[in-house]
Every structure is written in C-alpha cells, then in structure tokens.
N, C-alpha and C. Protein backbone atom coordinates (compact mmCIF):
# COMPACT_ATOMS: atom_id res chain seq x y z
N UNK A 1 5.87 -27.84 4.33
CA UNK A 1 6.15 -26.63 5.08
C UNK A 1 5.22 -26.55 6.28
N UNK A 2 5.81 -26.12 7.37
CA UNK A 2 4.94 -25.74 8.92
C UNK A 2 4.32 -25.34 8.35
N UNK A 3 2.53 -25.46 8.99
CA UNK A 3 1.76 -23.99 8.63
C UNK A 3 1.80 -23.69 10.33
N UNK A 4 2.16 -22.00 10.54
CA UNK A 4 1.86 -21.35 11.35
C UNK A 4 0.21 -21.21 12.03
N UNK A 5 0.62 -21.29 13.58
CA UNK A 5 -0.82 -21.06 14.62
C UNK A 5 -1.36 -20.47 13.57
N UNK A 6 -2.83 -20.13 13.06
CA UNK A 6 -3.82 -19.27 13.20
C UNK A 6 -3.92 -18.48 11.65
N UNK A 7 -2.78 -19.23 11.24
CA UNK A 7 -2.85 -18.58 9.55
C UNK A 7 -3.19 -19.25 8.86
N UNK A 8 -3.59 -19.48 7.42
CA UNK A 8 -4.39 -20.01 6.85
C UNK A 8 -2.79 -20.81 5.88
N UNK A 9 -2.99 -22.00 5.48
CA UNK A 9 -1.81 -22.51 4.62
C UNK A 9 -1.78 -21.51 3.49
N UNK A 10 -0.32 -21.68 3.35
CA UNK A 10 0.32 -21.04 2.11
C UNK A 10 -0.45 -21.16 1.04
N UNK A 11 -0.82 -20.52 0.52
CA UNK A 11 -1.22 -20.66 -1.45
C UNK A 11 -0.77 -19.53 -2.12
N UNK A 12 -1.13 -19.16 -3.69
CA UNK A 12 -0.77 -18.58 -4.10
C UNK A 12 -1.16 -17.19 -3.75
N UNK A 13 -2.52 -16.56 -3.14
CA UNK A 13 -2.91 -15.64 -3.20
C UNK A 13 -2.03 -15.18 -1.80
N UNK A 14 -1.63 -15.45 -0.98
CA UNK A 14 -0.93 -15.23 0.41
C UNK A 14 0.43 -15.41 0.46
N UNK A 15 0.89 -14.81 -0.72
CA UNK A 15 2.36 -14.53 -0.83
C UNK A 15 2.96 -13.16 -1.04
N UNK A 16 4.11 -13.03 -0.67
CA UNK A 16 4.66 -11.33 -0.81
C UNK A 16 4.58 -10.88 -1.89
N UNK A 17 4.36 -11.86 -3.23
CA UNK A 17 4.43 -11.16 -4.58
C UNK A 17 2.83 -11.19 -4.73
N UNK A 18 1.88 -10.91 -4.04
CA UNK A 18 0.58 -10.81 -3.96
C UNK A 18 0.51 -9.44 -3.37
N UNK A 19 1.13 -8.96 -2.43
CA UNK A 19 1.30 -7.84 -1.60
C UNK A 19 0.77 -6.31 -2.43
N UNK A 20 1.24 -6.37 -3.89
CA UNK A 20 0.77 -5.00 -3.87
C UNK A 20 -0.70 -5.40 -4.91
N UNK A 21 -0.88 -6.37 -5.48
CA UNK A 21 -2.50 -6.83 -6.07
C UNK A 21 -3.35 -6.31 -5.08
N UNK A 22 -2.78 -7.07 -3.23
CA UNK A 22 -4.04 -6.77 -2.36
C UNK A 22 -4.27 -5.46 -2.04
N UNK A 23 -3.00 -5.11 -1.86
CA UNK A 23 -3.12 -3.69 -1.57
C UNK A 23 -3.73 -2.66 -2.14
N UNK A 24 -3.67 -3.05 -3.78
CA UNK A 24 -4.52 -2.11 -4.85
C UNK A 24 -6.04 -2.27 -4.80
N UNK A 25 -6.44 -3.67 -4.49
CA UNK A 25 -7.50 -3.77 -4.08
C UNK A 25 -8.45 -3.36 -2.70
N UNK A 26 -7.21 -3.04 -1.70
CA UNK A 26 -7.64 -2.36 -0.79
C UNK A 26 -7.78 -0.95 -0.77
N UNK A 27 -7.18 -0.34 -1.71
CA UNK A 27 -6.88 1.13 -2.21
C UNK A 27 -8.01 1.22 -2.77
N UNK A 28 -8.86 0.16 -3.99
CA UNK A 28 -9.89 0.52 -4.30
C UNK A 28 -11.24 0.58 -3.78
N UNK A 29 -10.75 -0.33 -2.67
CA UNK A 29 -12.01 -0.20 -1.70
C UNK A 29 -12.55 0.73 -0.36
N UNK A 30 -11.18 1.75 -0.55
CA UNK A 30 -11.09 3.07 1.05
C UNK A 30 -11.74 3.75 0.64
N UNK A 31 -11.62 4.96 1.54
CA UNK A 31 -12.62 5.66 0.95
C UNK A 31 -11.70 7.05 0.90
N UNK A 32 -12.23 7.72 0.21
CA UNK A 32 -11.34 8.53 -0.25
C UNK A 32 -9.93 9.33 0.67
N UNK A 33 -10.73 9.82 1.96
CA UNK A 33 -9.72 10.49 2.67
C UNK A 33 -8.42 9.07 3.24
N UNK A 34 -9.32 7.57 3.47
CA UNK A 34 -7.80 6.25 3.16
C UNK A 34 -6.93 6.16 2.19
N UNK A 35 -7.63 6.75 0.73
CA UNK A 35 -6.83 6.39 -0.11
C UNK A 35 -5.91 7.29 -0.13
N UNK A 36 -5.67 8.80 0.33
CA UNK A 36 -4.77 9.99 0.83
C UNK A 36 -4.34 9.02 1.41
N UNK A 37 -4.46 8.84 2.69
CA UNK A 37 -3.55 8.59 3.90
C UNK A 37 -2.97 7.02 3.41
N UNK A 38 -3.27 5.91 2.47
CA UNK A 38 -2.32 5.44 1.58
C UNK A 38 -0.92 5.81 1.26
N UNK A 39 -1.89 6.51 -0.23
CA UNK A 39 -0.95 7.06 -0.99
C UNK A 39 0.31 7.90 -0.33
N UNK A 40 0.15 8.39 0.56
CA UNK A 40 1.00 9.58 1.45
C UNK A 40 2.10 8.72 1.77
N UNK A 41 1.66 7.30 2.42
CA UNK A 41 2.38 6.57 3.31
C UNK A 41 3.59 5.41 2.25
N UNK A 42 2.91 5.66 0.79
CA UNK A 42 3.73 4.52 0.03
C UNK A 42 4.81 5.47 -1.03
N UNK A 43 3.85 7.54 -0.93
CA UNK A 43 5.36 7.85 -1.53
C UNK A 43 6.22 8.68 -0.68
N UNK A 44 5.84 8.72 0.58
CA UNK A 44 6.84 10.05 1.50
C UNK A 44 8.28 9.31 0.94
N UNK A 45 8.35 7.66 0.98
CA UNK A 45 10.03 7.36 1.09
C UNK A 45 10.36 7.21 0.02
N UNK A 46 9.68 7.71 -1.25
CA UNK A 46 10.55 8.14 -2.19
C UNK A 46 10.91 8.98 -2.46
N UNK A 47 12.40 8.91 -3.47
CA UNK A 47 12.87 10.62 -3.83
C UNK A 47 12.07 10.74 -5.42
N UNK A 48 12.40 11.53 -6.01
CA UNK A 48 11.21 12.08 -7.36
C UNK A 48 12.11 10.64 -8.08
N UNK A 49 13.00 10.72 -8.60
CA UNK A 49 13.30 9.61 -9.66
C UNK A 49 12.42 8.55 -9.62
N UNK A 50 12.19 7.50 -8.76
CA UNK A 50 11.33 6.62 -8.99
C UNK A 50 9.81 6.90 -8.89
N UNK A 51 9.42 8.17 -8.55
CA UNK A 51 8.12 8.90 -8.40
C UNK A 51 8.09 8.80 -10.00
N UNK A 52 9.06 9.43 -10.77
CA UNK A 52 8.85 9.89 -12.31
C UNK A 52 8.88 8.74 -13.37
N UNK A 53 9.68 7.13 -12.33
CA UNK A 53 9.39 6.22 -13.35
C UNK A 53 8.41 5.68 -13.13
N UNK A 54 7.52 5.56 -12.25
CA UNK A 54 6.30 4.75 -11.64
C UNK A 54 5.12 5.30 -11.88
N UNK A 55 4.29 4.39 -12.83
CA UNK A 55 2.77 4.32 -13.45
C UNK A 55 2.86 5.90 -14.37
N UNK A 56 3.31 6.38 -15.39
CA UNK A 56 3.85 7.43 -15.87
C UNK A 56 3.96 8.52 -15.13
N UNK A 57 4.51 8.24 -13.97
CA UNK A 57 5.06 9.81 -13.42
C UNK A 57 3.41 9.83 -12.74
N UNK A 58 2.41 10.07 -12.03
CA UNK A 58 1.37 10.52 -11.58
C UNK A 58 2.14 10.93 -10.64
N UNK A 59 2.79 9.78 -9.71
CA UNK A 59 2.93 9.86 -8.47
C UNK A 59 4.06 11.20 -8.32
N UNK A 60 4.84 11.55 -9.28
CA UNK A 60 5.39 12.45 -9.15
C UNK A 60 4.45 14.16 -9.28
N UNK A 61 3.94 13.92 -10.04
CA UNK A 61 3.07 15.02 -10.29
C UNK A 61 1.96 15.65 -9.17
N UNK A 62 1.37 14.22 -8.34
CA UNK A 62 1.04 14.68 -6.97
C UNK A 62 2.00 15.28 -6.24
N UNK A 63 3.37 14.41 -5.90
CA UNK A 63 4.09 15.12 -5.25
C UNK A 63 4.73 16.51 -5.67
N UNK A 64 4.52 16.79 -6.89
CA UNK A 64 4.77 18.26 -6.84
C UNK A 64 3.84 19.71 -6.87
N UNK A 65 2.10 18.89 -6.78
CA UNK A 65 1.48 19.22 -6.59
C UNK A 65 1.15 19.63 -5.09
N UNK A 66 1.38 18.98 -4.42
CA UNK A 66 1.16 18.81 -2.58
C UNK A 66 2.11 18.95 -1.97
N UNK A 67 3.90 19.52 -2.59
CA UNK A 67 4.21 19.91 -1.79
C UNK A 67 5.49 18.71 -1.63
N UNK A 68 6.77 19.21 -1.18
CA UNK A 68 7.72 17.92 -1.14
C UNK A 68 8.24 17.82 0.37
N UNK A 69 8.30 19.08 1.03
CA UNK A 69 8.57 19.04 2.64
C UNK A 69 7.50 18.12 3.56
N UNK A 70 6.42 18.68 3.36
CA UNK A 70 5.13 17.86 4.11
C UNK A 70 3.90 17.27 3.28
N UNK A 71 4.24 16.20 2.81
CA UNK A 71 3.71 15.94 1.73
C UNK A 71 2.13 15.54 2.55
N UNK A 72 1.44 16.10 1.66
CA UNK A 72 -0.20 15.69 2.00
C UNK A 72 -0.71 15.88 1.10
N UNK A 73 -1.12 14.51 0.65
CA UNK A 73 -2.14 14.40 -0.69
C UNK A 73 -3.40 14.52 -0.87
N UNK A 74 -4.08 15.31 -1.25
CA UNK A 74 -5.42 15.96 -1.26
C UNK A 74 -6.15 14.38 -2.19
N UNK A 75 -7.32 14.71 -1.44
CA UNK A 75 -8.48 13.67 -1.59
C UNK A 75 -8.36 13.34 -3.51
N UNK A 76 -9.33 14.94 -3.88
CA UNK A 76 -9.55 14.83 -5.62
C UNK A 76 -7.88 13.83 -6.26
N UNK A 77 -6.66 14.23 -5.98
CA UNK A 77 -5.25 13.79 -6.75
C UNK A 77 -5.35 12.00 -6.05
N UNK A 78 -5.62 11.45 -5.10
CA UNK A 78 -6.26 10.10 -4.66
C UNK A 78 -7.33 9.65 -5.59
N UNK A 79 -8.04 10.50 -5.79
CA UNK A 79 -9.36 9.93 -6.87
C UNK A 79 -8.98 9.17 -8.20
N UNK A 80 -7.81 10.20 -8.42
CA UNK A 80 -7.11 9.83 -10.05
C UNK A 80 -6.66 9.07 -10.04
N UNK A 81 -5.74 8.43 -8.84
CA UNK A 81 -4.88 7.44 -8.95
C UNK A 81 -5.63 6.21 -9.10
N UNK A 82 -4.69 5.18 -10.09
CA UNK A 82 -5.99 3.50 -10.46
C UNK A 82 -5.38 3.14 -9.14
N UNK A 83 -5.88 1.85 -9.18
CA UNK A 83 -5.65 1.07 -8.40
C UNK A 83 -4.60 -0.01 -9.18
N UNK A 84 -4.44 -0.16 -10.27
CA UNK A 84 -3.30 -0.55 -10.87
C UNK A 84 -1.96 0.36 -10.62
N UNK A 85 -2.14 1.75 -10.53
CA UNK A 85 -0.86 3.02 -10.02
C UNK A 85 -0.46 2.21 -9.00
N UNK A 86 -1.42 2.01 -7.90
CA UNK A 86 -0.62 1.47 -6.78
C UNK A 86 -0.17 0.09 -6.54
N UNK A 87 -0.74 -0.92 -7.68
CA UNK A 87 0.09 -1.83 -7.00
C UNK A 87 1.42 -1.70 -7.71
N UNK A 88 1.59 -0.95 -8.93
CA UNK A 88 3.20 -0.58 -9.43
C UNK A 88 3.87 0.11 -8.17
N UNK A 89 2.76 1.26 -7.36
CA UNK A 89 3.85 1.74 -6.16
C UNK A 89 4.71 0.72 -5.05
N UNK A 90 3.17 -0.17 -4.63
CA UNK A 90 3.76 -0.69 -3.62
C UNK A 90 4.51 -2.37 -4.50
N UNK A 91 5.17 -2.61 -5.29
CA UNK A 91 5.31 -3.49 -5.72
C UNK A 91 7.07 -2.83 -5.40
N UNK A 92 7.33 -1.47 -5.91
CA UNK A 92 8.44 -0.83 -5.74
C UNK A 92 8.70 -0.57 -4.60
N UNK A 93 7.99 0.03 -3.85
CA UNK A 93 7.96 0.00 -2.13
C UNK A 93 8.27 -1.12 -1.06
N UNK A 94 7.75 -2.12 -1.67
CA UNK A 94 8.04 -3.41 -1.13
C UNK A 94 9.55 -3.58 -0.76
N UNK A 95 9.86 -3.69 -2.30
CA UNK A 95 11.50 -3.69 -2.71
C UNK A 95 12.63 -3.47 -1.81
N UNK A 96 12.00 -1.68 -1.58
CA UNK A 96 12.93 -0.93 -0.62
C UNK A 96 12.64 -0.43 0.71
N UNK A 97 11.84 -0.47 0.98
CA UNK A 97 11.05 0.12 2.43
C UNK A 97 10.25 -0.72 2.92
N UNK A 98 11.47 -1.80 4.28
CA UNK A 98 9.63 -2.59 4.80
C UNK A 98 9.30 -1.59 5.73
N UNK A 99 9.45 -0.35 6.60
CA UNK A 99 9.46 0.41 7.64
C UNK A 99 7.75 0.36 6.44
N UNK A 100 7.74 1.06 5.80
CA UNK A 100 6.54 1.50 5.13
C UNK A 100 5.48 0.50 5.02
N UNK A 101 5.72 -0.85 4.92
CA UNK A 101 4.79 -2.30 4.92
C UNK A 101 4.24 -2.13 6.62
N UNK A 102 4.73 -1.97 7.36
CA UNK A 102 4.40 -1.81 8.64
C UNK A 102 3.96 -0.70 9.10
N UNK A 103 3.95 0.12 8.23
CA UNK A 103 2.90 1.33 8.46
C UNK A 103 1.58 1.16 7.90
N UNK A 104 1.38 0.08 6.92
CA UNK A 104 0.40 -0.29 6.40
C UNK A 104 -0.66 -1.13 7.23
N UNK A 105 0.27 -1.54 8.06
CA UNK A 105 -0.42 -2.83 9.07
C UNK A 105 -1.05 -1.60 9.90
N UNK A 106 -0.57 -0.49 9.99
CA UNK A 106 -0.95 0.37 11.34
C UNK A 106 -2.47 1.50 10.55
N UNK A 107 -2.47 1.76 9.32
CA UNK A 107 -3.35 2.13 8.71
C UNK A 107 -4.62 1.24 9.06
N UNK A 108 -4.01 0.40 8.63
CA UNK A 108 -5.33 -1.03 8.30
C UNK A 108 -5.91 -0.81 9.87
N UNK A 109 -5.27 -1.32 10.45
CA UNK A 109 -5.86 -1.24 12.40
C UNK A 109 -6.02 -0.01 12.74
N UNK A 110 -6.22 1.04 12.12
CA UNK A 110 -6.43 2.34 12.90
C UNK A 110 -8.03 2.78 12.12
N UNK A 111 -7.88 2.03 10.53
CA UNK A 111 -9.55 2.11 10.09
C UNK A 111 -10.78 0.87 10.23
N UNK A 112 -11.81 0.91 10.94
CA UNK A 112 -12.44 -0.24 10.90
C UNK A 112 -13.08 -0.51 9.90
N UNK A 113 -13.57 0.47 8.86
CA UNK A 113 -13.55 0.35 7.30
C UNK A 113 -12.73 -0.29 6.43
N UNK A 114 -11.26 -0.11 6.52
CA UNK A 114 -10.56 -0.88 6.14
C UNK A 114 -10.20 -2.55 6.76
N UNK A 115 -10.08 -2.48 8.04
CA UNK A 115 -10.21 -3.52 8.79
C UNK A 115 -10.62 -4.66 8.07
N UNK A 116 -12.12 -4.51 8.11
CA UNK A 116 -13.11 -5.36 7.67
C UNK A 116 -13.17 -5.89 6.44
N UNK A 117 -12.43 -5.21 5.59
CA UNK A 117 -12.29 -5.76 4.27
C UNK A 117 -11.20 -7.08 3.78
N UNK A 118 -11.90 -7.89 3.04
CA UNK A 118 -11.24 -8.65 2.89
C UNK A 118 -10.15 -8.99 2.47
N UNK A 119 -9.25 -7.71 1.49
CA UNK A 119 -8.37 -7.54 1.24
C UNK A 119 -7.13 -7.16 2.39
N UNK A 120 -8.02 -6.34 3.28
CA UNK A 120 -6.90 -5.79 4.67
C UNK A 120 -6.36 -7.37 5.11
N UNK A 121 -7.66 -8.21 5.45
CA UNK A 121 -7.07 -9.32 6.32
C UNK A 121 -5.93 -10.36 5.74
N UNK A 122 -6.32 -10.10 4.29
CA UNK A 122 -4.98 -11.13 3.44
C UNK A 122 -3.84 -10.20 3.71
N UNK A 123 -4.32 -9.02 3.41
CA UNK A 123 -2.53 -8.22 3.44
C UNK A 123 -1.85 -7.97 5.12
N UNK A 124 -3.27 -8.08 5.86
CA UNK A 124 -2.08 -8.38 7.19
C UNK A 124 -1.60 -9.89 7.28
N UNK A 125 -2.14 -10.46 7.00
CA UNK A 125 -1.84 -12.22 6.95
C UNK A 125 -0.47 -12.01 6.56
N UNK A 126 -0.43 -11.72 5.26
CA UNK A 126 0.73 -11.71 4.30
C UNK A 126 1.74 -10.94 5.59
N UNK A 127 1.52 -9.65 5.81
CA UNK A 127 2.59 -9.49 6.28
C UNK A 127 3.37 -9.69 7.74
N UNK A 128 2.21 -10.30 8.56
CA UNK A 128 2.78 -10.95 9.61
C UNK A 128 3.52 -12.05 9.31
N UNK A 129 2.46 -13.09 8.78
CA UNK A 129 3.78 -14.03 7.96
C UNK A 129 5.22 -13.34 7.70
N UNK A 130 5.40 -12.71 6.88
CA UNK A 130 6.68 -11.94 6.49
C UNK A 130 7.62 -11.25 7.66
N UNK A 131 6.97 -10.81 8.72
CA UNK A 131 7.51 -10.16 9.66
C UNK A 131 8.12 -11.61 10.13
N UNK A 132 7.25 -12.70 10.23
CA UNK A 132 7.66 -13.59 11.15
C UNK A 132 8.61 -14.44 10.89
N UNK A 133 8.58 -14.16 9.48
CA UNK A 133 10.06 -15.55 8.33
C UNK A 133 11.47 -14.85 8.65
C-alpha cells in the first residue's frame, strides 16, 4: 500500500476502528470544560433512542438533564462520564455522522491543550487519512 506524504505507515493503532479508543483517551486527558465541549459535539446528532442504548443510557440522562433544544453539558455530568462511555459514543457516531468526526478535527485545533497530546495527533492522522481515502 502507498504510504501517504507526511503520515506515518499504516499499523494497527492508525486505523478508523482505533478512532473512538483514541478519542476516549483524548477525552481522558481534556480538561474538564473539553470534555463538555466533546461530549456536546458527539451527542447533539443524536435522537434519545441511541442516547438510551449507549453505555447504559448516561448519555441520555445528561441530555435530559441539560436540556434537548440547546444542549450544553455542564462540566460536573462530563466528570461522570468514563472514558470507556465515549469510545461506545464515538464508535456509534462514527457509524453515522462523519460531519461530527470533522468537528472533532476543529476542537482538537482550536485547543492547544488538546493539540499537544498524543492522542489528538493519532486521531487527526486517522482522520485526515480518512478524509483523504
């Protein structure tokens, strides 16, 4: 297989079914008011049904906690969530919403906290790759 300018060869850890591992690991490494502005961004595009089947319902329970018109997830309801919750979110998110994978890329570049972490740079890797296949 080509390896692409400037990316590192394919292996296992730099694949789309890696996507929500890194991501959970990047979730565990934000800091709290990132892990809101996360979480916000991986459930606005769901409706409650898959909120209520995903990691037992939490994610639903925030969202009916914070509100379903303008959803904004308060810091403490981010605290609770594992970092295993989210890679079940974004593993489902993936699935159905890349608009939302590319909001992720825009999170990552808008925090230099997140930036810097080593998890951000695999999961933009990953998903430029992906944008680019």
């Amino acid at each position: 297989m080509k390896q692409e300018r400037g990316l590192p060869p394919d292996r296992h850890a730099q694949s789309d079914h890696d996507i929500p591992q890194l991501v959970a690991q990047l979730y565990s490494e934000a800091s709290p008011p990132e892990k809101s502005r996360l979480l916000e961004l991986l459930v606005r595009p769901l409706n409650l049904l898959p909120l209520f089947a995903l990691a037992d319902g939490v994610f639903a329970r925030i969202w009916f906690r914070n509100g379903q018109d303008r959803l904004h997830i308060r810091v403490e309801d981010a605290l609770a969530v594992s970092a295993n919750d989210v890679a079940t979110l974004v593993a489902y998110v993936q699935q159905s919403s890349v608009e939302v994978l590319d909001g992720l890329m825009q999170i990552i570049n808008a925090s230099p906290v997140l930036a810097g972490s080593a998890a951000a740079i695999l999961v933009m890797l990953v998903l430029k790759r992906r944008r680019r296949a």
